[in-house]
N, C-alpha and C. Protein backbone atom coordinates (compact mmCIF):
# COMPACT_ATOMS: atom_id res chain seq x y z
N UNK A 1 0.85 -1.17 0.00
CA UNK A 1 0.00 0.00 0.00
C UNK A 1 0.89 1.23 0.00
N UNK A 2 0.54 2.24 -0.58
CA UNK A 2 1.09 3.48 -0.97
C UNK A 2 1.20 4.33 0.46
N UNK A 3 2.44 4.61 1.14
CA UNK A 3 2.38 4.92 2.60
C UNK A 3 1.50 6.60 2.28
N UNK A 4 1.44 6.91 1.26
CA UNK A 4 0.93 8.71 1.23
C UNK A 4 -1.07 8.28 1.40
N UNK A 5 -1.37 7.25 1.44
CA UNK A 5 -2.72 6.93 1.57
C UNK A 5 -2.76 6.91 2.88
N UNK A 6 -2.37 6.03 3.91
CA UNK A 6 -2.67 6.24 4.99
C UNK A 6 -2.93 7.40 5.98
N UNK A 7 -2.44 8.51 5.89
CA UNK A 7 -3.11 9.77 6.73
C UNK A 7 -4.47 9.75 6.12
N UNK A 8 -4.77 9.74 4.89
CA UNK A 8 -6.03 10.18 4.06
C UNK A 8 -6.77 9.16 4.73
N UNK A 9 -6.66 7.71 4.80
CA UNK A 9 -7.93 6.55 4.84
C UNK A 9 -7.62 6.71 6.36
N UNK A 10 -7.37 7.30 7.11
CA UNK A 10 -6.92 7.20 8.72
C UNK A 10 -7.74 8.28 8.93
N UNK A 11 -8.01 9.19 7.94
CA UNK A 11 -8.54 10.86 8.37
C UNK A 11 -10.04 10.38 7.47
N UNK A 12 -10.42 9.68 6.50
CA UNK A 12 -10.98 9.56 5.99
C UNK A 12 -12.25 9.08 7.07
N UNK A 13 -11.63 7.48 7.56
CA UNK A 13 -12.44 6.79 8.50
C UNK A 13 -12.85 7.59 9.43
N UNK A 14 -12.53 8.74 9.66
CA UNK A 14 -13.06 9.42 11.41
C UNK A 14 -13.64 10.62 11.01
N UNK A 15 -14.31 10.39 9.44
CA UNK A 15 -15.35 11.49 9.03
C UNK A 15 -14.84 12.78 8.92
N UNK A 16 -13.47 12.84 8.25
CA UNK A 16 -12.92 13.85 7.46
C UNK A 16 -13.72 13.93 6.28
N UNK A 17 -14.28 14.48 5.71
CA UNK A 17 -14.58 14.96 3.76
C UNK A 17 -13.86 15.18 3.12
N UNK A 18 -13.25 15.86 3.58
CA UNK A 18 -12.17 16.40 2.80
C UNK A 18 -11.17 15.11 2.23
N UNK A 19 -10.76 14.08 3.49
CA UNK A 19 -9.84 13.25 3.05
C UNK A 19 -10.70 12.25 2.20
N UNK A 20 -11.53 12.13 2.16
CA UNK A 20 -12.58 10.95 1.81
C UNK A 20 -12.42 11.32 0.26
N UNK A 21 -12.36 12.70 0.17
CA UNK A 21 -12.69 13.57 -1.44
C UNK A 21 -11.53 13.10 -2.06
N UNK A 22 -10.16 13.80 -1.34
CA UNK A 22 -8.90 13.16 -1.99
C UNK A 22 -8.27 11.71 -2.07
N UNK A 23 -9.08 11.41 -1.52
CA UNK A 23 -9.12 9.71 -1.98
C UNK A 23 -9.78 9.63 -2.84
N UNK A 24 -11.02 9.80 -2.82
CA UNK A 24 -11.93 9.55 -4.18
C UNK A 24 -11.29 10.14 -5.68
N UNK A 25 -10.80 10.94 -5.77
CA UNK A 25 -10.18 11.79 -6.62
C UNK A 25 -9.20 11.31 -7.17
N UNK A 26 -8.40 10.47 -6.68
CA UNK A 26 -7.44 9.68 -6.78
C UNK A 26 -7.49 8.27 -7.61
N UNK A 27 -8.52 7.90 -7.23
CA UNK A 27 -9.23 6.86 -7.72
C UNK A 27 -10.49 6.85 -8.65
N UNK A 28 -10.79 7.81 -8.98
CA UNK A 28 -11.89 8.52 -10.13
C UNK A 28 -11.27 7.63 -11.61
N UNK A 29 -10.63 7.80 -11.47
CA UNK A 29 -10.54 7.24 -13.02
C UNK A 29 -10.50 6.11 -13.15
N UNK A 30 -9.75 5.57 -12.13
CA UNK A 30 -10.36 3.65 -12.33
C UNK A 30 -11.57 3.29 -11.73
N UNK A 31 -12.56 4.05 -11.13
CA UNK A 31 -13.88 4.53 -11.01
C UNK A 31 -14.59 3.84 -12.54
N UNK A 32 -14.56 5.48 -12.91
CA UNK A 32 -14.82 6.06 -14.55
C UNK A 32 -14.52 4.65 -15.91
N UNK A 33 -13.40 4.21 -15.72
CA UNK A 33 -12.66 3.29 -16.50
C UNK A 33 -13.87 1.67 -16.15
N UNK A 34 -14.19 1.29 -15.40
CA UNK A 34 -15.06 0.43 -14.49
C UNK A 34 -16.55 0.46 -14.95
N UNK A 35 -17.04 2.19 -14.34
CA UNK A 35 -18.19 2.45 -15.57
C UNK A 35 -18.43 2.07 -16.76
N UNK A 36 -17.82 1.83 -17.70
CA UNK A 36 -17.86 2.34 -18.65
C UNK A 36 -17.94 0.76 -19.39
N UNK A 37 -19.29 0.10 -19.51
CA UNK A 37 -19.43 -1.74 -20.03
C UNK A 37 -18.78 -1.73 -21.70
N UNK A 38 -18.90 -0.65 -22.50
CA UNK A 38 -18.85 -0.38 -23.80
C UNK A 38 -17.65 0.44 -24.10
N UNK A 39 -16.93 0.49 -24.66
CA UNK A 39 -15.54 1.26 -24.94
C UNK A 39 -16.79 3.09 -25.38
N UNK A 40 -16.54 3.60 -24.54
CA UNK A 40 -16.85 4.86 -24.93
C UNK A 40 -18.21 5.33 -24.27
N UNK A 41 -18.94 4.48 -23.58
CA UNK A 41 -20.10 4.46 -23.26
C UNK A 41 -20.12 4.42 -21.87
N UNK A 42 -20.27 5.67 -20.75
CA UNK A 42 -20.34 5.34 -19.96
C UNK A 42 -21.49 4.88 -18.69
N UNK A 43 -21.90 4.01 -17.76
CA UNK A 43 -23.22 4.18 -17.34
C UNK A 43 -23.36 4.69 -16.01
N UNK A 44 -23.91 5.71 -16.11
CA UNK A 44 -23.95 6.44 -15.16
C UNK A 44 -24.62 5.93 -13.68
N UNK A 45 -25.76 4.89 -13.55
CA UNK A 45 -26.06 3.99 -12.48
C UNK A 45 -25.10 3.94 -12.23
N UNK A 46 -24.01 2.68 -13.06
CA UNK A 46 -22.63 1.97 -11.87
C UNK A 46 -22.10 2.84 -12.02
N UNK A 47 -21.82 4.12 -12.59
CA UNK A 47 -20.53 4.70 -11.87
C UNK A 47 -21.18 5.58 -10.34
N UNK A 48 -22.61 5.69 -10.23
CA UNK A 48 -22.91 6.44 -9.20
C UNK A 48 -23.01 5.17 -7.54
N UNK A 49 -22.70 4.09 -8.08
CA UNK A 49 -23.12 2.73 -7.33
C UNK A 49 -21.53 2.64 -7.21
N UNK A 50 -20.89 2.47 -8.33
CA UNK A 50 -19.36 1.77 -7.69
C UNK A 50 -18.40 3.63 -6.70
N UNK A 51 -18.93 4.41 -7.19
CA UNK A 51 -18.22 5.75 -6.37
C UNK A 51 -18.94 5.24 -4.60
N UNK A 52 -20.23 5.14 -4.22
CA UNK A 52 -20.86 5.02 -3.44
C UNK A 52 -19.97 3.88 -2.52
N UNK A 53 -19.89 2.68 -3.30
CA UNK A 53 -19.42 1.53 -2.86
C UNK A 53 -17.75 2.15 -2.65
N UNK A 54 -17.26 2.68 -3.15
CA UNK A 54 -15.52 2.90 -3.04
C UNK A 54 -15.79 3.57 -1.38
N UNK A 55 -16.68 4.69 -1.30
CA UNK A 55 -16.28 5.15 0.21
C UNK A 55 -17.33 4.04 1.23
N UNK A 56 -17.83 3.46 1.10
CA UNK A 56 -18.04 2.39 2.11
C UNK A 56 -16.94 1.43 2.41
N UNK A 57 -16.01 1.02 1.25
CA UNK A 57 -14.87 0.19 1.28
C UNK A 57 -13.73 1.12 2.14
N UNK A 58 -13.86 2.42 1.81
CA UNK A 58 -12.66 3.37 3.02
C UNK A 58 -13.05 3.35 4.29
N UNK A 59 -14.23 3.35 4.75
CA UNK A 59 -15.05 3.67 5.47
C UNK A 59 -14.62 1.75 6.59
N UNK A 60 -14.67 0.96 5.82
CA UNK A 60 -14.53 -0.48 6.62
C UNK A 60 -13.00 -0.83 6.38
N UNK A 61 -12.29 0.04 5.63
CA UNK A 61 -11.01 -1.06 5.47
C UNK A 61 -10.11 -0.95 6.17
N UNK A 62 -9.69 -2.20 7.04
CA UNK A 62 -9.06 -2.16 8.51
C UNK A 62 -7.46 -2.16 8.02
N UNK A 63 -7.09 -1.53 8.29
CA UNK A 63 -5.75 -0.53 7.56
C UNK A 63 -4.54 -1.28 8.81
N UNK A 64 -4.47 -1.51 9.80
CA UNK A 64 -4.52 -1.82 10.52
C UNK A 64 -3.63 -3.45 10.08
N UNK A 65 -4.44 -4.60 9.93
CA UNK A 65 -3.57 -5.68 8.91
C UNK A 65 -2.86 -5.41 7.88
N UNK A 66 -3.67 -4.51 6.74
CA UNK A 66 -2.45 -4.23 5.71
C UNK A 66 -0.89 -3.32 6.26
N UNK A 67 -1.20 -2.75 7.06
CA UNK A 67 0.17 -2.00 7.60
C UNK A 67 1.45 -3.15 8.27
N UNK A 68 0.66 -4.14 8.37
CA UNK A 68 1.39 -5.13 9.24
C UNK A 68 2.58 -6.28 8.31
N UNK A 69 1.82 -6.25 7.22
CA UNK A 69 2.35 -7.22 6.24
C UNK A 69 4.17 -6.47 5.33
């Protein structure tokens, strides 16, 4: 894991926005890239479902084991 993530998903989990944003932001394009079932076509449901789902995954991911490995 990228050590410059951890303040963000550490600040993220304890209901920062701000860090939650620059995470998301970060990850927007393999978001976007994911959306998108058709080369050029993007669908706006999953990309509003997989953005949704990315901060529930910050929100639970116990950072905690991965730091350990």
């Amino acid at each position: 894991m990228k050590q410059d993530y951890v303040p963000l998903i550490k600040s993220a989990q304890n209901g920062d926005n701000e860090a939650m944003l620059l995470l998301y932001l970060k990850f927007e394009r393999k978001i976007f890239y994911l959306s998108e079932p058709h080369r050029g076509l993007i669908s706006e449901d999953c990309y509003q479902e997989l953005s949704i789902e990315f901060m529930h995954l910050v929100k639970k991911f116990n950072l905690d084991s991965h730091l350990q490995k």
